[in-house]
C-alpha atoms as a PDB file:
ATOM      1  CA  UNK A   1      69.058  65.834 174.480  1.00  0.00           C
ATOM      2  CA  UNK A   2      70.979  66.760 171.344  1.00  0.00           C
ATOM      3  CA  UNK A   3      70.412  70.491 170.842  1.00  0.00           C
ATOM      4  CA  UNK A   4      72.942  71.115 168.036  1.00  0.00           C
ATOM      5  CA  UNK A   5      70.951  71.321 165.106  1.00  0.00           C
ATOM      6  CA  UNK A   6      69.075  74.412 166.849  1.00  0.00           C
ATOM      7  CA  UNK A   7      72.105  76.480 167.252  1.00  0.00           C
ATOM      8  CA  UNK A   8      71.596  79.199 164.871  1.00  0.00           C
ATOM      9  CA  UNK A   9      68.483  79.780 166.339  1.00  0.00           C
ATOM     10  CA  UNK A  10      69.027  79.474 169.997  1.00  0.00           C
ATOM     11  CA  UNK A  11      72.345  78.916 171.359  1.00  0.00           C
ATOM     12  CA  UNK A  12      71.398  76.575 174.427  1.00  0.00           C
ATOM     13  CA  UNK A  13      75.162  77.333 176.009  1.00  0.00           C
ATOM     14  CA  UNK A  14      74.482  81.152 176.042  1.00  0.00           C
ATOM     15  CA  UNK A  15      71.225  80.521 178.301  1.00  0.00           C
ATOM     16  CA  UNK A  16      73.081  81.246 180.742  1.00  0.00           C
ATOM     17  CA  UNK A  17      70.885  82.270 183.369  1.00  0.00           C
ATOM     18  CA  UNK A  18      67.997  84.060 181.912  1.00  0.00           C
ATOM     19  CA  UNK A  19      65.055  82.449 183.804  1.00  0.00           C
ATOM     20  CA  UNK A  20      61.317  82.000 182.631  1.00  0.00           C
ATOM     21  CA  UNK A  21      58.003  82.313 184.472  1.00  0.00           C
ATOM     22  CA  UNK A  22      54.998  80.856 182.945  1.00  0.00           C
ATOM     23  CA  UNK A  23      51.691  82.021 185.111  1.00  0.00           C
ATOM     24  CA  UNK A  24      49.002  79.266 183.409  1.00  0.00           C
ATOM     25  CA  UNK A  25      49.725  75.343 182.625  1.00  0.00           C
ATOM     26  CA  UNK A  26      46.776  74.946 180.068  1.00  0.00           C
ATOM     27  CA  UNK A  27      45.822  75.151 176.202  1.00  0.00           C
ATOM     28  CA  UNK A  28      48.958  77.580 175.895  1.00  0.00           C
ATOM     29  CA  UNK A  29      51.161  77.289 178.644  1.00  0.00           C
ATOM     30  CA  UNK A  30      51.339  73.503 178.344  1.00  0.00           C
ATOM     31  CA  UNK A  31      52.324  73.437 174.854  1.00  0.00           C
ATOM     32  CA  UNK A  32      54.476  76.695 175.476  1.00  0.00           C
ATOM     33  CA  UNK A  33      56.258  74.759 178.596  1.00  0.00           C
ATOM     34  CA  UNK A  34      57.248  71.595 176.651  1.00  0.00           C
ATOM     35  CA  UNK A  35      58.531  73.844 173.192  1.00  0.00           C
ATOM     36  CA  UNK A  36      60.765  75.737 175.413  1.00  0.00           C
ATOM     37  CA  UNK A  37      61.849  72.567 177.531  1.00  0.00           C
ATOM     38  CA  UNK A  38      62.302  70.942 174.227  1.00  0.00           C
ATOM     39  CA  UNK A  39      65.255  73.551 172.977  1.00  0.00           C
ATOM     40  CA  UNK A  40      66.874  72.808 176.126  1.00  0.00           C
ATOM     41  CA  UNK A  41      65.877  76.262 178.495  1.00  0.00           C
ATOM     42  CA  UNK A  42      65.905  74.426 182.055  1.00  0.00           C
ATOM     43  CA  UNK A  43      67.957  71.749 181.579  1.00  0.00           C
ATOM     44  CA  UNK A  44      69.005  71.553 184.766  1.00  0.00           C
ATOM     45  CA  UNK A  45      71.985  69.626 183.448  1.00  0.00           C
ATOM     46  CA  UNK A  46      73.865  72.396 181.877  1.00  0.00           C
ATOM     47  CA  UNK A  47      72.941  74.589 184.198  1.00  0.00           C
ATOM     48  CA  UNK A  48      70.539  76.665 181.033  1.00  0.00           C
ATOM     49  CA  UNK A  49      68.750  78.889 182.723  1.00  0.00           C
ATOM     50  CA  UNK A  50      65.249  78.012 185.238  1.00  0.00           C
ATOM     51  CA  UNK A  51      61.634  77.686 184.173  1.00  0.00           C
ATOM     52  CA  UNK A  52      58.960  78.515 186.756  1.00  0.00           C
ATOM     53  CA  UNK A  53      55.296  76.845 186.118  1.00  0.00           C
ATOM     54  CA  UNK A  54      52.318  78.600 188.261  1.00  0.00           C
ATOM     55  CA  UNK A  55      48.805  76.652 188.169  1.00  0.00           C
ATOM     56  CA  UNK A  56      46.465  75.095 190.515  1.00  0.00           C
ATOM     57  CA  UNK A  57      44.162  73.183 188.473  1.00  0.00           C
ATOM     58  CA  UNK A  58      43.905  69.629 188.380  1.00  0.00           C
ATOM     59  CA  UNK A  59      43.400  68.155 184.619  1.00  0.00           C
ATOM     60  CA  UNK A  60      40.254  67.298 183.919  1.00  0.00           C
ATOM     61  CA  UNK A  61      39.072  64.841 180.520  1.00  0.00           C
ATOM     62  CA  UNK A  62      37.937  67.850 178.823  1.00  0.00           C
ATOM     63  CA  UNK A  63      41.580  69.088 178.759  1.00  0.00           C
ATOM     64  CA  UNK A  64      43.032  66.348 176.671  1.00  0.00           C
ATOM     65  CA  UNK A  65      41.906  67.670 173.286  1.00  0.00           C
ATOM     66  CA  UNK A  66      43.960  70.754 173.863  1.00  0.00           C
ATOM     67  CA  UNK A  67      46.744  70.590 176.177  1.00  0.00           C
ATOM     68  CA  UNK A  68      49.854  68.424 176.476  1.00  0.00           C
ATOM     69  CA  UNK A  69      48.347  66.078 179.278  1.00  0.00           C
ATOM     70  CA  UNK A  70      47.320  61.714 178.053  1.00  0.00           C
ATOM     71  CA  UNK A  71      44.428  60.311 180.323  1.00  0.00           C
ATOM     72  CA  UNK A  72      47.016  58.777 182.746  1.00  0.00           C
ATOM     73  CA  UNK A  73      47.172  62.914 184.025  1.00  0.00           C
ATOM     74  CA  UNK A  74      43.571  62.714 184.380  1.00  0.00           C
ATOM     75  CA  UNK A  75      42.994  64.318 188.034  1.00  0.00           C
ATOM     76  CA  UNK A  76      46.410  65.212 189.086  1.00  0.00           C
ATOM     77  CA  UNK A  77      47.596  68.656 189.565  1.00  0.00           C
ATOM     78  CA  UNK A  78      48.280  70.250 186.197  1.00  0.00           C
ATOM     79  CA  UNK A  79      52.078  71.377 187.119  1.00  0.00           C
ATOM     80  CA  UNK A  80      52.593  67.983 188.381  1.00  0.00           C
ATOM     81  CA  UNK A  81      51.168  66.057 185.443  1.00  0.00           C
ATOM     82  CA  UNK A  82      53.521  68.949 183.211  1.00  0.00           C
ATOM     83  CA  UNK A  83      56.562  68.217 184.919  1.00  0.00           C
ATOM     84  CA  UNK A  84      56.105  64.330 184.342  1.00  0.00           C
ATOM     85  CA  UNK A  85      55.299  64.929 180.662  1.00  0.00           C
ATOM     86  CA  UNK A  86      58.509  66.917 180.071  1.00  0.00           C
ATOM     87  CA  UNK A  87      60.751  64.095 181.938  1.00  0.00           C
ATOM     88  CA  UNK A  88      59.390  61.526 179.894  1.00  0.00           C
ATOM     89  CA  UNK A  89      59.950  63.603 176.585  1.00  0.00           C
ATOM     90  CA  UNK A  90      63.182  65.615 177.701  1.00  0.00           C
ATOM     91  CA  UNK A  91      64.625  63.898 180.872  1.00  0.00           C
ATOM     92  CA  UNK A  92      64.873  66.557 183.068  1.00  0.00           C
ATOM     93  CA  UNK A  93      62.149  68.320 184.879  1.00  0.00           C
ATOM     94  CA  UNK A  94      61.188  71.997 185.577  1.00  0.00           C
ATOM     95  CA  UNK A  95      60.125  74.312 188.944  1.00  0.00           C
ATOM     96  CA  UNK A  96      56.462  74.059 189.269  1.00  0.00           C
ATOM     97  CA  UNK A  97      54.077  76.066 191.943  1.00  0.00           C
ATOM     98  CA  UNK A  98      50.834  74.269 192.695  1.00  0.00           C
ATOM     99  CA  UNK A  99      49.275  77.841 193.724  1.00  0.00           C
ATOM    100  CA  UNK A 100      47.507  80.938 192.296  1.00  0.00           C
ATOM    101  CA  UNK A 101      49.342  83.531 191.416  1.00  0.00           C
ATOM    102  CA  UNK A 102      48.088  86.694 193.685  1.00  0.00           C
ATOM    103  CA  UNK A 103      51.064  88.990 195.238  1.00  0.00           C
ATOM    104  CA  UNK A 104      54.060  86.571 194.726  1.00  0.00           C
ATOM    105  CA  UNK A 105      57.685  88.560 193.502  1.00  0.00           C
ATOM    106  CA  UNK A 106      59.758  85.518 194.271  1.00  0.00           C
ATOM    107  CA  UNK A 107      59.978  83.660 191.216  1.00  0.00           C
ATOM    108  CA  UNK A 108      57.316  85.397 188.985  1.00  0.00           C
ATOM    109  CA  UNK A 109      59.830  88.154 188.375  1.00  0.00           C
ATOM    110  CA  UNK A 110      61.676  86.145 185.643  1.00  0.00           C
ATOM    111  CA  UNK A 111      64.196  87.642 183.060  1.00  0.00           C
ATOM    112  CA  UNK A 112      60.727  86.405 181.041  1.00  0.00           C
ATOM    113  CA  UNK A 113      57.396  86.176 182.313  1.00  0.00           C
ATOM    114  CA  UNK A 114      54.123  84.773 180.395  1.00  0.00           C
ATOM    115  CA  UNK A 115      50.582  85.700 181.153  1.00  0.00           C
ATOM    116  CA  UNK A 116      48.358  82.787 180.425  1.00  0.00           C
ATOM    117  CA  UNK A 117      45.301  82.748 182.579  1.00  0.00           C
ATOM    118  CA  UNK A 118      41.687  82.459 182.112  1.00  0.00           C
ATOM    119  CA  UNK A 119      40.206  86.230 182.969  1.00  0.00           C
ATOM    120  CA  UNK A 120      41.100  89.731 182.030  1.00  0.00           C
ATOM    121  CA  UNK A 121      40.920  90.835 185.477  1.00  0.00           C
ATOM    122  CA  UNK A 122      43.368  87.943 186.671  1.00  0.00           C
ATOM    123  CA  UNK A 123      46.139  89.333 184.390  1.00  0.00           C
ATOM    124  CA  UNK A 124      45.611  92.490 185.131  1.00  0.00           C
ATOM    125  CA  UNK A 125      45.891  91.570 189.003  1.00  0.00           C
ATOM    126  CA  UNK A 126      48.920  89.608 188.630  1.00  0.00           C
ATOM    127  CA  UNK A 127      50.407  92.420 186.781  1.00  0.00           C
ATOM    128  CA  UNK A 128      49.766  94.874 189.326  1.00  0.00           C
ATOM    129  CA  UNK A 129      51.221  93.006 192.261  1.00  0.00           C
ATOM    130  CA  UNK A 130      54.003  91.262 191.038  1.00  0.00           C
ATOM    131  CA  UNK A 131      55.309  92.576 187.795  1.00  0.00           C
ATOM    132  CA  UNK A 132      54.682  96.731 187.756  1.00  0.00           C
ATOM    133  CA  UNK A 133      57.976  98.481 186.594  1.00  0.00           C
ATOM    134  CA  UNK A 134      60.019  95.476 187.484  1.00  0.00           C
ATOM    135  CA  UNK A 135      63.735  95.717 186.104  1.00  0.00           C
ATOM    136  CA  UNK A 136      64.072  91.873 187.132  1.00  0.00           C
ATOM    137  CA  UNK A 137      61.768  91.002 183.869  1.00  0.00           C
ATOM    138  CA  UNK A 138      62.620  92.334 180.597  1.00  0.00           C
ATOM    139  CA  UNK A 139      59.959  90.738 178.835  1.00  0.00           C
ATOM    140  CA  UNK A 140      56.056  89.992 179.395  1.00  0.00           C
ATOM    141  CA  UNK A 141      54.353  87.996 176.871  1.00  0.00           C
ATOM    142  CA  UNK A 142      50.331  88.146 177.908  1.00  0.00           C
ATOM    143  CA  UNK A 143      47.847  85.792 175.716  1.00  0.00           C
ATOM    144  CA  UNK A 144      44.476  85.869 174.849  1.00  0.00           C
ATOM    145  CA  UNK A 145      43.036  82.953 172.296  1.00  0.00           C
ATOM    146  CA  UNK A 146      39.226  82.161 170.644  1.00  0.00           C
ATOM    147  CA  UNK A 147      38.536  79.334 168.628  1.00  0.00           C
ATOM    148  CA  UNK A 148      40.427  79.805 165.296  1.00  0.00           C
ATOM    149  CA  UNK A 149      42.111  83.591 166.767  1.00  0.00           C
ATOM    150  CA  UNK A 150      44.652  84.848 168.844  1.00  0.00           C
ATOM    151  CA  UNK A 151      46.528  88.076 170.034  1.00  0.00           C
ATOM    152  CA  UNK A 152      49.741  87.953 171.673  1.00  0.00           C
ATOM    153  CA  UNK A 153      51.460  91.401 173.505  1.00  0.00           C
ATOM    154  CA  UNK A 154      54.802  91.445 173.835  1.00  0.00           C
ATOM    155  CA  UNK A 155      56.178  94.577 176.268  1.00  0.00           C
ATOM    156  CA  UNK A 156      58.771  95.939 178.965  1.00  0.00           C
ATOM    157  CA  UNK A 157      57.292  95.925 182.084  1.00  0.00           C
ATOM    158  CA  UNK A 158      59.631  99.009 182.821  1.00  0.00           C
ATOM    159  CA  UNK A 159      58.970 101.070 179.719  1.00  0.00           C
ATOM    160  CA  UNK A 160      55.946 103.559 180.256  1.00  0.00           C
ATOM    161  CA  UNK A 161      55.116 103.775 177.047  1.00  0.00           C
ATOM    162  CA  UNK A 162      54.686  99.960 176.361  1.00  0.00           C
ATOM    163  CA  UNK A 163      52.695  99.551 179.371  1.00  0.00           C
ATOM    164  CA  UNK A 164      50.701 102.662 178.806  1.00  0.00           C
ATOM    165  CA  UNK A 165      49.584 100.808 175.445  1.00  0.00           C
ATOM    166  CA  UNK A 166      49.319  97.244 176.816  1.00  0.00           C
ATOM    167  CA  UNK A 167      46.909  98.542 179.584  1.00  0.00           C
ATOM    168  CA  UNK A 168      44.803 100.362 176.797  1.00  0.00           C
ATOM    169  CA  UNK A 169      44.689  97.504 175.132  1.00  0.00           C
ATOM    170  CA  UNK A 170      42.525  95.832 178.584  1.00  0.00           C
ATOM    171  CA  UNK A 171      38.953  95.389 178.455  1.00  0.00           C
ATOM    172  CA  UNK A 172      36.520  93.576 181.077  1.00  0.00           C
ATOM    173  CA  UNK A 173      35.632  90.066 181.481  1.00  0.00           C
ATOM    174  CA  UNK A 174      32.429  90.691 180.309  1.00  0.00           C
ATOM    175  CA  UNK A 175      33.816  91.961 176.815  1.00  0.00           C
ATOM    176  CA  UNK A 176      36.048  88.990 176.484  1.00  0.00           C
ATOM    177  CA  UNK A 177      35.889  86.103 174.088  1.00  0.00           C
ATOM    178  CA  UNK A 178      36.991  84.083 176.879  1.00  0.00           C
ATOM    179  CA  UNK A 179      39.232  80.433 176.671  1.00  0.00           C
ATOM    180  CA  UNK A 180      37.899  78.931 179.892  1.00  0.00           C
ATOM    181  CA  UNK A 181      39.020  75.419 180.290  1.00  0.00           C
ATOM    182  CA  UNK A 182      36.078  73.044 179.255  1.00  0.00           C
ATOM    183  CA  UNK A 183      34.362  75.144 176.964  1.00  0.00           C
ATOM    184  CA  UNK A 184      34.396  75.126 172.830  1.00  0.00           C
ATOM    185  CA  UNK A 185      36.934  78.189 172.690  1.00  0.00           C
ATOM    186  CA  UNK A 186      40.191  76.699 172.732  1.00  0.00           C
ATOM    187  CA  UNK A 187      41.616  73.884 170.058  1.00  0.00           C
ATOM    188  CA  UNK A 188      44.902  72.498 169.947  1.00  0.00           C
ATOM    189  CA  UNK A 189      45.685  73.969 166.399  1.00  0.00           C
ATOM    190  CA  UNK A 190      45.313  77.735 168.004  1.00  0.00           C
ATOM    191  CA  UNK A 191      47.208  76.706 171.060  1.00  0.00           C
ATOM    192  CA  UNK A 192      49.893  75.502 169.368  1.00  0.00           C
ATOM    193  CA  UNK A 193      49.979  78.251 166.922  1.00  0.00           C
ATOM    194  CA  UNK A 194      49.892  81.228 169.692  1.00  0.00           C
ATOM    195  CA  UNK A 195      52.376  78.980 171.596  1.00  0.00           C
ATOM    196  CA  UNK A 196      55.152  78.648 168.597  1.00  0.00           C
ATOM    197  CA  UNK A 197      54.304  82.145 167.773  1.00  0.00           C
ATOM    198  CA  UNK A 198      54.864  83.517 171.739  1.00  0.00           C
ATOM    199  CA  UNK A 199      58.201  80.957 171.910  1.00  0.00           C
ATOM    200  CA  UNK A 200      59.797  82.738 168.938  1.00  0.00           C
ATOM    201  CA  UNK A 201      59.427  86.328 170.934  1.00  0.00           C
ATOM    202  CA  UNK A 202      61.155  85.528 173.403  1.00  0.00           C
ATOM    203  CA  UNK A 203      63.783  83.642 170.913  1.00  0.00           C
ATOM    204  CA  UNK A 204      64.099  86.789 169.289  1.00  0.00           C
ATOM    205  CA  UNK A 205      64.460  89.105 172.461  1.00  0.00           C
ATOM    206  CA  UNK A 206      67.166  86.936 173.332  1.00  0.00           C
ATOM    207  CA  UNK A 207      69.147  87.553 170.081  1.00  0.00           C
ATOM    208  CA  UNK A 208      68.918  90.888 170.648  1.00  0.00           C
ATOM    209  CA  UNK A 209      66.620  91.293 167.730  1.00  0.00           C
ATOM    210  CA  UNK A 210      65.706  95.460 167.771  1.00  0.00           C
ATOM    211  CA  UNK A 211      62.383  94.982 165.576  1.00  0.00           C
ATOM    212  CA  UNK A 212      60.188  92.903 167.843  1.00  0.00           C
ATOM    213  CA  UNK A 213      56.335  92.735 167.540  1.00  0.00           C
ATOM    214  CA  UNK A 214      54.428  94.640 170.520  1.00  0.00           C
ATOM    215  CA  UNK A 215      51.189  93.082 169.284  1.00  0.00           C
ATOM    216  CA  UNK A 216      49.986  90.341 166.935  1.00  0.00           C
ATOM    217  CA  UNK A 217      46.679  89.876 166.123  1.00  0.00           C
ATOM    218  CA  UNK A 218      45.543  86.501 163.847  1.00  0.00           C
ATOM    219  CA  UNK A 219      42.449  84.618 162.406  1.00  0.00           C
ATOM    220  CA  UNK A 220      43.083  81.233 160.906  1.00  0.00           C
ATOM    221  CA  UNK A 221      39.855  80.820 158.908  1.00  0.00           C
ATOM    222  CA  UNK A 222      40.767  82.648 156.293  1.00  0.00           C
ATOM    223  CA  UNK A 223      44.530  83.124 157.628  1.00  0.00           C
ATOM    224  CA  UNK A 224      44.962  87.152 158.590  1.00  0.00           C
ATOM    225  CA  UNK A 225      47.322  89.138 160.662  1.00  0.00           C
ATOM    226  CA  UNK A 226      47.544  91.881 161.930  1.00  0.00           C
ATOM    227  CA  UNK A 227      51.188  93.733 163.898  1.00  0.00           C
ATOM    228  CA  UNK A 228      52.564  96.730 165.017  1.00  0.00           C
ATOM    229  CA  UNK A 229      55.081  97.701 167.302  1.00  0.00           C
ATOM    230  CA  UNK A 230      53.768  99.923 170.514  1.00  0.00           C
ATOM    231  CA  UNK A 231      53.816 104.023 169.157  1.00  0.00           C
ATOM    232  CA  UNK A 232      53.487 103.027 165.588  1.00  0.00           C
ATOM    233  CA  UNK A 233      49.807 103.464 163.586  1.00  0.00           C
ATOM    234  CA  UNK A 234      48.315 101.927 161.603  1.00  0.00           C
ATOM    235  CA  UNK A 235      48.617  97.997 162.062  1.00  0.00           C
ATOM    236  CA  UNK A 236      50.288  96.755 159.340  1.00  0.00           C
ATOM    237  CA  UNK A 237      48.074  94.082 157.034  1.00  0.00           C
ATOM    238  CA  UNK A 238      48.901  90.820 155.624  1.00  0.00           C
ATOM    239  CA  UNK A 239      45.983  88.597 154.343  1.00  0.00           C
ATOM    240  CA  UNK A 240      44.952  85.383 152.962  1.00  0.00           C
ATOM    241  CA  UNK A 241      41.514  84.280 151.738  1.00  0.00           C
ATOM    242  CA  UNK A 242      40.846  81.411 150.177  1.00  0.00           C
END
């Protein structure tokens, strides 16, 4: 892999060894694992950094319309079936954990950890066991996604006044637009756009970039959005309508 004419962006030699967790292989995390893969994070090669993939589903036919995996994945184990796509496209492969994430420290606690699973209530247990105050992740990106919207939260896990506003910003399963896998809330044109748009946090966290979105909020049909950083009211507006 030639990563040279990405170098402005992201330096793939200055990696170093600033490690990523992804909790959640589908609509997102699929298409957030192989962008990341793609700019060379985890190339095992050159010794960039490590990227962790938690999931324990197996891929399913419904999953093809919005996730990375072809029909030849069809039944196997959604990390494995991820791993094989990114050797075929990048020729190296990642760390992958066929297991739910419940109480695990040892690699969840990343330098940058994503929160992409199905339920309210399974975020908010996986932050409460293995990510609450820890100084080992400087970064958690959490995910939620509809059909045509998205929000994204980007926080220190460490800073009491981010997570103070992240955990406001919780509500209960029954509340929730939720993206189960199989059902009509989640296309590949939202996952891909809440997975380029959750890619270029962390991008920017890693250049050191001081004014970084807390929370994004978006509708595609009509294009809107809606940021802020965490302490700062009211969101700030941009919209398009056709």
């Amino acid at each position: 892999m030639d990563y040279n004419r990405q170098n402005k962006l992201l330096n793939v030699a200055k990696i170093g060894k600033k490690s990523i967790t992804l909790i959640g292989a589908g609509a997102v995390g699929s298409h957030v694992a192989l962008l990341l893969t793609q700019m060379g994070w985890g190339d095992q090669s050159s010794d960039q950094g490590v990227i962790n993939v938690f999931d324990f589903d197996k891929v399913e036919e419904h999953n093809l319309a919005n996730q990375i995996y072809d029909p030849s994945h069809v039944g196997k184990f959604k990390v494995d079936a991820l791993n094989e796509a990114i050797k075929k496209k990048c020729g190296f492969g990642i760390n992958t954990f066929n297991e739910k994430v419940i109480n695990q420290t040892a690699n969840v606690q990343s330098t940058y950890v994503f929160l992409m699973v199905d339920t309210m209530a399974g975020r908010k247990e996986i932050f409460d066991n293995c990510l609450r105050y820890s100084f080992d992740t400087q970064l958690v990106i959490e995910t939620r996604m509809g059909l045509d919207e998205g929000r994204i939260y980007a926080f220190n896990p460490a800073n009491r006044e981010h997570l103070r506003e992240w955990e406001f910003s919780l509500y209960s399963d029954q509340e929730a637009e939720l993206s189960l896998c199989g059902t009509s809330m989640a296309i590949a044109m939202t996952a891909w756009y809440i997975a380029s748009l959750v890619v270029s946090r962390v991008i920017q966290h890693f250049n050191d970039k001081k004014d970084l979105w807390n929370e994004f909020h978006f509708c595609l049909c009509p294009e809107s959005y809606y940021y802020r950083r965490f302490g700062e009211k009211p969101f700030m507006l941009q919209q398009f309508n056709s």
